[in-house]
N, C-alpha and C. Protein backbone atom coordinates (compact mmCIF):
# COMPACT_ATOMS: atom_id res chain seq x y z
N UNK A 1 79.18 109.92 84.94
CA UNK A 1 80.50 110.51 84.98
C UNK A 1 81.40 109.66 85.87
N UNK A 2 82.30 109.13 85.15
CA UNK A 2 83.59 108.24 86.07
C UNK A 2 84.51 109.76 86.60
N UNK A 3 84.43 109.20 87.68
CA UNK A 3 85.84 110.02 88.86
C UNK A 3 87.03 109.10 88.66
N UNK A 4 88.50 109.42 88.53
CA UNK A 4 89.16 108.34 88.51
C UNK A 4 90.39 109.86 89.31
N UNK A 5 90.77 109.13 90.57
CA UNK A 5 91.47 109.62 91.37
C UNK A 5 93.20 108.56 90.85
N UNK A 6 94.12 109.44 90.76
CA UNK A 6 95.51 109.04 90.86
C UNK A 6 95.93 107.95 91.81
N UNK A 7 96.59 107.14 92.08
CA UNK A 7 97.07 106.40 92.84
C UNK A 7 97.83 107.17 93.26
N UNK A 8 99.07 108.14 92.74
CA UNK A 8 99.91 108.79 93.48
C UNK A 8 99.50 110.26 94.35
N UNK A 9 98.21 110.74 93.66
CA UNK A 9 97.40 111.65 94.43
C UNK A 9 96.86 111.64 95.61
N UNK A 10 96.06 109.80 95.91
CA UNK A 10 96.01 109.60 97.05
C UNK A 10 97.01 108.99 97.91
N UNK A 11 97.86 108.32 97.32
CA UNK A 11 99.05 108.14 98.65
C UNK A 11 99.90 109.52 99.39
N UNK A 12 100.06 110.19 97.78
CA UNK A 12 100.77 111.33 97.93
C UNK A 12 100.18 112.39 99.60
N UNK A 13 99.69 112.46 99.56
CA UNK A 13 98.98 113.42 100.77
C UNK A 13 98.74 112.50 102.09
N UNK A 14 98.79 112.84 103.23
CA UNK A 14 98.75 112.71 104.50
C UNK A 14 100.19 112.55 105.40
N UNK A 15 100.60 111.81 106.18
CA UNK A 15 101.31 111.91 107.21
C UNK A 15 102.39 110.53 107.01
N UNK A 16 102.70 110.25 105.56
CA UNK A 16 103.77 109.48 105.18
C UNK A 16 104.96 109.31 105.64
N UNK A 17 106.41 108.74 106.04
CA UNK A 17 107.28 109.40 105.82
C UNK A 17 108.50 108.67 105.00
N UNK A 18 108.01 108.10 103.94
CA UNK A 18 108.40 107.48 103.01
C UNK A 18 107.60 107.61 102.10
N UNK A 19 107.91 107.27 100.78
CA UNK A 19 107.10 107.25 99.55
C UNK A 19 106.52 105.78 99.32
N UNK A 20 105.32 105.58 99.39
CA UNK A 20 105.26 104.27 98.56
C UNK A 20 105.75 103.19 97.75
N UNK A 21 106.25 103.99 96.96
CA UNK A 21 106.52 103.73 95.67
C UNK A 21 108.28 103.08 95.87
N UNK A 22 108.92 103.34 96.92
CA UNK A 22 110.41 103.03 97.72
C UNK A 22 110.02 102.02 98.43
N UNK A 23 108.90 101.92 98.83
CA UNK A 23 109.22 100.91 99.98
C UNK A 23 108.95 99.24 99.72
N UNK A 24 109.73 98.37 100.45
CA UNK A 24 109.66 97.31 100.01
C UNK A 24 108.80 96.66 100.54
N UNK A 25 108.19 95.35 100.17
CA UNK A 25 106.88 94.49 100.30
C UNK A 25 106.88 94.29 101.40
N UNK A 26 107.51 94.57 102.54
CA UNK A 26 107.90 94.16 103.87
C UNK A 26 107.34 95.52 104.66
N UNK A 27 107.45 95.90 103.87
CA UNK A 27 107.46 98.19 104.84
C UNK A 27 105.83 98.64 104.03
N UNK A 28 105.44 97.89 103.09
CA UNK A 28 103.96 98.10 102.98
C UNK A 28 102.86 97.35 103.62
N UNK A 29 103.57 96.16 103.79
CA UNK A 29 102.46 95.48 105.24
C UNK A 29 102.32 96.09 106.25
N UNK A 30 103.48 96.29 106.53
CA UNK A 30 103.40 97.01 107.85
C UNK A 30 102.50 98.54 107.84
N UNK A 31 102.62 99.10 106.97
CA UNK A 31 102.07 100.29 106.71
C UNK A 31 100.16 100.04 106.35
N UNK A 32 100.30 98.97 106.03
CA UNK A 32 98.65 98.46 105.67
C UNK A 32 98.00 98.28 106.95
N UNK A 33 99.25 97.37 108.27
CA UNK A 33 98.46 97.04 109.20
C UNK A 33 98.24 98.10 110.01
N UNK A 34 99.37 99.33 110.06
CA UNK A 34 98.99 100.54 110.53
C UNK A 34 98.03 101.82 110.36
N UNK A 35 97.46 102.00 109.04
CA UNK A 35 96.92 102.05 108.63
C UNK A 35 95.27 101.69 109.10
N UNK A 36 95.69 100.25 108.91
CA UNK A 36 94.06 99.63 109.61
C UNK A 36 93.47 100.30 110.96
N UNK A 37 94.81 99.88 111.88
CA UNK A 37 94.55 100.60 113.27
C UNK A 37 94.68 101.57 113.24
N UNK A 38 95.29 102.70 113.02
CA UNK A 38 94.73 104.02 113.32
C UNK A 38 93.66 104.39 112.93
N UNK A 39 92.88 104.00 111.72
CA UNK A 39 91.54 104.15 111.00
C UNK A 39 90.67 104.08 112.21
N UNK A 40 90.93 102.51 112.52
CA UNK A 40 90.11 101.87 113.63
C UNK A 40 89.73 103.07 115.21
N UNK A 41 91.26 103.64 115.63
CA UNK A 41 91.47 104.39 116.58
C UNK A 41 90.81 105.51 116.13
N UNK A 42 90.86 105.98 115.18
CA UNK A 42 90.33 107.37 115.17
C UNK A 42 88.47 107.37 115.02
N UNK A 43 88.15 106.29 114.59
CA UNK A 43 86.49 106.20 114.63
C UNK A 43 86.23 106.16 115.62
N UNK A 44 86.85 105.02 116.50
CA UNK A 44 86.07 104.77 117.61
C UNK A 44 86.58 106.10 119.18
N UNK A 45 87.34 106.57 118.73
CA UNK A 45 87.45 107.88 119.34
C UNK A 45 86.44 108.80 119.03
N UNK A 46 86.32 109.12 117.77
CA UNK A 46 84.70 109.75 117.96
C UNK A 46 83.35 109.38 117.83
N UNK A 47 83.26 108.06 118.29
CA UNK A 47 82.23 107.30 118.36
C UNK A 47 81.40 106.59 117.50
N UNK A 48 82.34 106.49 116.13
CA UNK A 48 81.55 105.83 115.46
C UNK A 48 82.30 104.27 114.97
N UNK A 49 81.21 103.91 114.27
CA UNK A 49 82.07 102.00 113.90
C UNK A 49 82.52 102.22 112.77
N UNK A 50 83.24 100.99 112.49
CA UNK A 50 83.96 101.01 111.75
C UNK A 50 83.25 99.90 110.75
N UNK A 51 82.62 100.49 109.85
CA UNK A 51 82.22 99.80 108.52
C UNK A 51 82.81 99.32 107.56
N UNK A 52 82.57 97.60 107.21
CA UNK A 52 83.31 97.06 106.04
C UNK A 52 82.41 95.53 105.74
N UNK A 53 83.18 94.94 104.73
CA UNK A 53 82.17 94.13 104.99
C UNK A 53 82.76 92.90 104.63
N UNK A 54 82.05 92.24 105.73
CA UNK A 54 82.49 90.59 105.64
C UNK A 54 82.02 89.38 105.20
N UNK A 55 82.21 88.66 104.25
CA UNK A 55 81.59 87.70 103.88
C UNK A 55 81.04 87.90 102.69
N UNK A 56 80.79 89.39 102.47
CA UNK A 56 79.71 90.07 101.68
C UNK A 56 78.90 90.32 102.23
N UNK A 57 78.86 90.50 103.29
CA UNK A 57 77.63 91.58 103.89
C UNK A 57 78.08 92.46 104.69
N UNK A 58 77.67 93.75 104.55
CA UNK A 58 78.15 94.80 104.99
C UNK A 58 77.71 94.89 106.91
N UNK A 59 78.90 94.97 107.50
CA UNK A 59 78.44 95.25 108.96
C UNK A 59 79.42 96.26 109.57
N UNK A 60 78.78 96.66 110.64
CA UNK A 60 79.20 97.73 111.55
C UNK A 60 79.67 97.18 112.59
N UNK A 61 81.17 97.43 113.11
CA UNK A 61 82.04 96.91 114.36
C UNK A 61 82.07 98.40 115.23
N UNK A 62 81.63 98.52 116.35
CA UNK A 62 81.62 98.71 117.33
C UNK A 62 82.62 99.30 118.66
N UNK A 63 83.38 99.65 119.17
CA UNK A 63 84.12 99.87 120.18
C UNK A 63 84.46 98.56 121.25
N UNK A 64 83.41 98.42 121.75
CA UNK A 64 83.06 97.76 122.62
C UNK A 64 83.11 95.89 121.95
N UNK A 65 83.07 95.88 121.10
CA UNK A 65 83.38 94.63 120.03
C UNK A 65 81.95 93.80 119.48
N UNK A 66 80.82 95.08 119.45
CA UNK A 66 79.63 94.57 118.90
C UNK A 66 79.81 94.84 117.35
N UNK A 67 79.43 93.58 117.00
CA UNK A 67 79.29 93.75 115.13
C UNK A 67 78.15 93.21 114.72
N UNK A 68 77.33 94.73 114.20
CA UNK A 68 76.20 94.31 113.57
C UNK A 68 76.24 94.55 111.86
N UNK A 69 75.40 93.50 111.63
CA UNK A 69 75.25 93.48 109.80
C UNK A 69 74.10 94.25 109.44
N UNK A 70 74.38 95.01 108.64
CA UNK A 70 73.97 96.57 108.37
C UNK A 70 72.74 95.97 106.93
């Protein structure tokens, strides 16, 4: 069974205060790099890493700036 979630379903919801879909290529970087960091801030506030993966291999970054490959 494919799940196929909206693009405007998931932008649509959370703590926006612009629409996507308005903003120019300049106001979505910025929103990407913000984005990143608060992600970042809110894991490592409750103690966990922040998983992604680099190179192609999946690793776990740390608080403290340990990154291990998972």
């Amino acid at each position: 069974m494919e799940l196929i979630i909206k693009e405007e379903d998931f932008i649509g919801k959370g703590r926006m205060k612009k629409n996507f879909f308005d903003m120019t290529d300049e106001e979505k970087e910025v929103w990407r790099q913000d984005i990143s960091e608060n992600t970042r801030r809110i894991l490592f506030a409750k103690g966990q890493p922040l998983v992604y993966s680099k190179a192609g291999v999946m690793v776990a970054e740390y608080e403290d700036g340990k990154v291990i490959a998972l």
